[in-house]
C-alpha atoms as a PDB file:
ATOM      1  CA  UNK A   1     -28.813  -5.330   4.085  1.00  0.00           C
ATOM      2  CA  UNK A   2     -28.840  -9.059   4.823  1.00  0.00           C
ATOM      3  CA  UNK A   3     -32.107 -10.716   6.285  1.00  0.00           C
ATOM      4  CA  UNK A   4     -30.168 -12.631   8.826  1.00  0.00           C
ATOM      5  CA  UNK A   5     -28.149  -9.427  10.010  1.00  0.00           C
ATOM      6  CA  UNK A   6     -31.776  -7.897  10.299  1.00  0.00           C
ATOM      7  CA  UNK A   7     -33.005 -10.964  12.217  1.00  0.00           C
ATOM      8  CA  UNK A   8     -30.653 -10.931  14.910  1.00  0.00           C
ATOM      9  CA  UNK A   9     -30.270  -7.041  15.347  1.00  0.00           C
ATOM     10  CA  UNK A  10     -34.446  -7.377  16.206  1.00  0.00           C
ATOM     11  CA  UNK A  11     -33.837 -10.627  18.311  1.00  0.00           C
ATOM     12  CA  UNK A  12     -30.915  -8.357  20.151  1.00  0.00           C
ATOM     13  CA  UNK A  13     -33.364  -5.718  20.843  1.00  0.00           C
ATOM     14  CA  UNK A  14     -35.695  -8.395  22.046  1.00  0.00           C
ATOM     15  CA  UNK A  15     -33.181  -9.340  24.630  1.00  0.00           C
ATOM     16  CA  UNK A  16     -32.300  -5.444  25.618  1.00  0.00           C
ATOM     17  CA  UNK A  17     -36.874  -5.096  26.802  1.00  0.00           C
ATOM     18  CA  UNK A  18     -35.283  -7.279  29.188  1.00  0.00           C
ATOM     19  CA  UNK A  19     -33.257  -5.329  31.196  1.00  0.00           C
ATOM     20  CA  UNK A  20     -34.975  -2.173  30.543  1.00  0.00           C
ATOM     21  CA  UNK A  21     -36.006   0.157  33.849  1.00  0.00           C
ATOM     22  CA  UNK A  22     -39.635   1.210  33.075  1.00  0.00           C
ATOM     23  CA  UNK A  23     -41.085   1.208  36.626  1.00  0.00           C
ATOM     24  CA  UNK A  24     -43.752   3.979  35.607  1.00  0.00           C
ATOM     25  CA  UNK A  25     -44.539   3.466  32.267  1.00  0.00           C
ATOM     26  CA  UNK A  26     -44.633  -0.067  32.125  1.00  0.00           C
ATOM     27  CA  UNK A  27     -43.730   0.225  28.733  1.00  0.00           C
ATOM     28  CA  UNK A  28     -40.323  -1.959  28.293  1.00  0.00           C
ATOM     29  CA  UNK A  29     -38.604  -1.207  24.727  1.00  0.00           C
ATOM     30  CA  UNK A  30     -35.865  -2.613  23.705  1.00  0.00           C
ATOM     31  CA  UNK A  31     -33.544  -1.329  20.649  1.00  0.00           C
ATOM     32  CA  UNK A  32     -30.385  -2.442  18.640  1.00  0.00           C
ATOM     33  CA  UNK A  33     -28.254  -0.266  16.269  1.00  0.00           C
ATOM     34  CA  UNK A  34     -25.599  -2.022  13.341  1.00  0.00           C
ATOM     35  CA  UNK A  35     -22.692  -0.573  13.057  1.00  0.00           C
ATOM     36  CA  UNK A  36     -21.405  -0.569   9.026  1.00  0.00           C
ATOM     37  CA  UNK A  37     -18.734  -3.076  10.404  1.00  0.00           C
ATOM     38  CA  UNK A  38     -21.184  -5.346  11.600  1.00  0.00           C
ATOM     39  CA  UNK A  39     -21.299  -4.751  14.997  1.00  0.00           C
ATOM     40  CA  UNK A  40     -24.350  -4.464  16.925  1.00  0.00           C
ATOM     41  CA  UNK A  41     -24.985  -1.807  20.360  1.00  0.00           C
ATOM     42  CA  UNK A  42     -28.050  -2.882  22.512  1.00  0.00           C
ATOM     43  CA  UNK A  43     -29.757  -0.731  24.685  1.00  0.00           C
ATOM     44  CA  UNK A  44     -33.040  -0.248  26.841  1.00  0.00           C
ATOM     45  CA  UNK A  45     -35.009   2.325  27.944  1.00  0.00           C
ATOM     46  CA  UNK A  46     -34.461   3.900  31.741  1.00  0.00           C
ATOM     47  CA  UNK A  47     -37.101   5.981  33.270  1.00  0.00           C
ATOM     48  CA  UNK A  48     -36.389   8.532  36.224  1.00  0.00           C
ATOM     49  CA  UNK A  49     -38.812   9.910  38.437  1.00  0.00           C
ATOM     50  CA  UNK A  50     -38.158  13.253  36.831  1.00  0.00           C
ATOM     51  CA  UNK A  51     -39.983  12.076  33.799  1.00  0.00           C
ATOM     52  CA  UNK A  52     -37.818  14.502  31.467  1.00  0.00           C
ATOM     53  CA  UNK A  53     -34.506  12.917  32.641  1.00  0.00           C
ATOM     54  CA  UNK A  54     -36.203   9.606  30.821  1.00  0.00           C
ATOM     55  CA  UNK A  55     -33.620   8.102  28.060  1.00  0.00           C
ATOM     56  CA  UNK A  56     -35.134   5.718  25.274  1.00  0.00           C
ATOM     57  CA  UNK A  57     -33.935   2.879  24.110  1.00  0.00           C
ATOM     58  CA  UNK A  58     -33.062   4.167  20.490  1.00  0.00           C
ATOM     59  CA  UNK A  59     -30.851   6.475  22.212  1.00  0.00           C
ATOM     60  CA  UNK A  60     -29.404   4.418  25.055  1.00  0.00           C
ATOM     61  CA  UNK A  61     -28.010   2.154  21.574  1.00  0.00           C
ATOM     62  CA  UNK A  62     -26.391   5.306  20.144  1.00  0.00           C
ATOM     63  CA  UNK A  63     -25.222   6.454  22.893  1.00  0.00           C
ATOM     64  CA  UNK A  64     -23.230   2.843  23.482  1.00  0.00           C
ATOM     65  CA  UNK A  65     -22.168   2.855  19.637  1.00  0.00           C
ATOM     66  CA  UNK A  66     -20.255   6.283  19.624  1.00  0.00           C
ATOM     67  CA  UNK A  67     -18.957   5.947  23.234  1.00  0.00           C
ATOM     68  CA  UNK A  68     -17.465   2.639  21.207  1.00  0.00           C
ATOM     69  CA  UNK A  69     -15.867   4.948  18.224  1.00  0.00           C
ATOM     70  CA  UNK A  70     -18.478   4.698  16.090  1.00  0.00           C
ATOM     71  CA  UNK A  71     -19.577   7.482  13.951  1.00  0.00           C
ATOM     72  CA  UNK A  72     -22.325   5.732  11.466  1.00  0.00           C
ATOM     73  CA  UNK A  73     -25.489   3.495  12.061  1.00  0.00           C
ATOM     74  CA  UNK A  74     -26.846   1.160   9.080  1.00  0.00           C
ATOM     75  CA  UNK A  75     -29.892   0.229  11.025  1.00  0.00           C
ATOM     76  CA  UNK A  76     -31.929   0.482  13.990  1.00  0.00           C
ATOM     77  CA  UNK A  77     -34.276  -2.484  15.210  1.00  0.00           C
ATOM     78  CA  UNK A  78     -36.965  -1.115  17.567  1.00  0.00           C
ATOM     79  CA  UNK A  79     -38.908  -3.897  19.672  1.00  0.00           C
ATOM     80  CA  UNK A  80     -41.977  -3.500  21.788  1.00  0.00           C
ATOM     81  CA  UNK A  81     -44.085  -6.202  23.721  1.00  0.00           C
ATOM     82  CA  UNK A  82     -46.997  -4.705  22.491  1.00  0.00           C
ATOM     83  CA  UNK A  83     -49.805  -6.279  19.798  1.00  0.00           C
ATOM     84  CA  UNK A  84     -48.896  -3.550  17.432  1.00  0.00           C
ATOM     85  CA  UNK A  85     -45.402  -2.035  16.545  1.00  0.00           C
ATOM     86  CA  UNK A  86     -43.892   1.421  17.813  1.00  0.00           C
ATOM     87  CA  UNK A  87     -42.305   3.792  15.718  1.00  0.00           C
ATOM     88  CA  UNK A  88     -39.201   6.012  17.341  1.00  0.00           C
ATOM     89  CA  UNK A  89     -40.245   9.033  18.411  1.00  0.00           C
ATOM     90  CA  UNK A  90     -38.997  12.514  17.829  1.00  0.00           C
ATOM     91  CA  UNK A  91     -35.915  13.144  20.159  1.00  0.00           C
ATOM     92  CA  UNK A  92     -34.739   9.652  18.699  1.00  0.00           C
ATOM     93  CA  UNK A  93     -35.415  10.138  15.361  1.00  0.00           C
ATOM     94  CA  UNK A  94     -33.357  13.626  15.272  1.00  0.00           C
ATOM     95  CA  UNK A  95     -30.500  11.418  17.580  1.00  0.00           C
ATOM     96  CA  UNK A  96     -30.665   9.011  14.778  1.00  0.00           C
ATOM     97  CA  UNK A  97     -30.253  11.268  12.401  1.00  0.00           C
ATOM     98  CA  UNK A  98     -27.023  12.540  13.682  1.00  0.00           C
ATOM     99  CA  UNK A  99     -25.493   8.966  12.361  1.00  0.00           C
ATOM    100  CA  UNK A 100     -26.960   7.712   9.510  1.00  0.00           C
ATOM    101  CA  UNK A 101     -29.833  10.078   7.818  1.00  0.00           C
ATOM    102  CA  UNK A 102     -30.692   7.085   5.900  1.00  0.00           C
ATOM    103  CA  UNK A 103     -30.754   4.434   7.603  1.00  0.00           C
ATOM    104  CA  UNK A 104     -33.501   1.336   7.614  1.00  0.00           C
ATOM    105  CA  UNK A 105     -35.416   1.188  10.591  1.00  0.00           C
ATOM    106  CA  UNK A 106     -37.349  -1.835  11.686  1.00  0.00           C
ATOM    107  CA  UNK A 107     -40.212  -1.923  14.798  1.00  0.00           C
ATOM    108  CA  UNK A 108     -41.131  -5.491  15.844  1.00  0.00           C
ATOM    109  CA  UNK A 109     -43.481  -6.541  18.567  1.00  0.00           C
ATOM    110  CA  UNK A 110     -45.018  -9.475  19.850  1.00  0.00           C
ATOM    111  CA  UNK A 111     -47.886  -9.469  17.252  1.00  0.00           C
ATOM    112  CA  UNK A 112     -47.554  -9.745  13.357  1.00  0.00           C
ATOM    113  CA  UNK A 113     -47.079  -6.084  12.805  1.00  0.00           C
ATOM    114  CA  UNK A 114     -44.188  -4.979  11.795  1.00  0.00           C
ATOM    115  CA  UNK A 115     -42.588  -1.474  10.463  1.00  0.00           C
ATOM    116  CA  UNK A 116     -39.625  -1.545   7.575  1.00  0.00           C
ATOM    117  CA  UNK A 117     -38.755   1.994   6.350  1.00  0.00           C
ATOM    118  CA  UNK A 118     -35.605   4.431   6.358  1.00  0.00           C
ATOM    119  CA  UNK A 119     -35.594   7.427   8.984  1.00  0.00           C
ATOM    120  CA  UNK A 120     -35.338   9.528   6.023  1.00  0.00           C
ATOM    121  CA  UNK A 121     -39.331   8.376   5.640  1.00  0.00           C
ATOM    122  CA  UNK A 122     -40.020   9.188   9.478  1.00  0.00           C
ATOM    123  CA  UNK A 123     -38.092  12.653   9.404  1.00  0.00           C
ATOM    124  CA  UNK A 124     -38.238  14.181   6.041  1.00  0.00           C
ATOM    125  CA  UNK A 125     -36.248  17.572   5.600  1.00  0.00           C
ATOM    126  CA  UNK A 126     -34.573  16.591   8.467  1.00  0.00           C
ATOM    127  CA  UNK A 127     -32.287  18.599  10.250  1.00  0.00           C
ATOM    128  CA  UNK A 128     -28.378  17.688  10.566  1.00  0.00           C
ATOM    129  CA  UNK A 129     -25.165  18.827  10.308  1.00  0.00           C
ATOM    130  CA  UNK A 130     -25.024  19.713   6.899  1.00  0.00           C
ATOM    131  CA  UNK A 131     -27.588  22.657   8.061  1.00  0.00           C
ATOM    132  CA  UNK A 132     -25.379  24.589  10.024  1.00  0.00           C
END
């Protein structure tokens, strides 16, 4: 995958903390998924009062790419405006899984940390539809 395709799909999650609705968390999170053709689905997180009605940002992307056609997802770029960088958690990951058990999956934040690794790292013997 090319470093510059990387760059922008974490500056495009960047942009998505932006408009995220996070009234009771305070926790904006921005996210960006690459479509093999290139092209990249933004998407924030959106909180509800009924805290299980709560989407993420991971899944607000994916949600965006397949309503566009899209059945596959090369990469995910996760950003936080925290010191350290977040990981997706589980819902996502097994969402993520659905299209693209191997994809790379960067976290950036506003410090120096930084996560690179594949979601088949974060969710080993993962389930999909192969298993039913």
């Amino acid at each position: 995958m090319n470093p510059l395709s990387i760059a922008a799909l974490e500056q495009t999650a960047q942009r998505a903390a932006e408009h995220a609705y996070a009234p009771y968390s305070k926790y904006p999170v921005g996210a960006a998924v690459l479509a093999p053709d290139g092209t990249q689905y933004s998407g924030c997180n959106v909180e509800n009062a009924s805290f299980g009605l709560t989407n993420c940002a991971e899944r607000t992307a994916v949600f965006k790419a397949v309503a566009a056609g899209h059945r596959q997802i090369a990469c995910v770029a996760i950003y936080t405006p925290t010191p350290e960088p977040a990981a997706p958690c589980g819902a996502c990951r097994q969402v993520l899984r659905e299209f693209g058990p191997d994809m790379k999956v960067v976290s950036v934040c506003d410090g120096d940390g930084r996560i690179e690794t594949t979601l088949s790292a974060l969710l080993p013997n993962s389930f999909g539809p192969e298993s039913l």
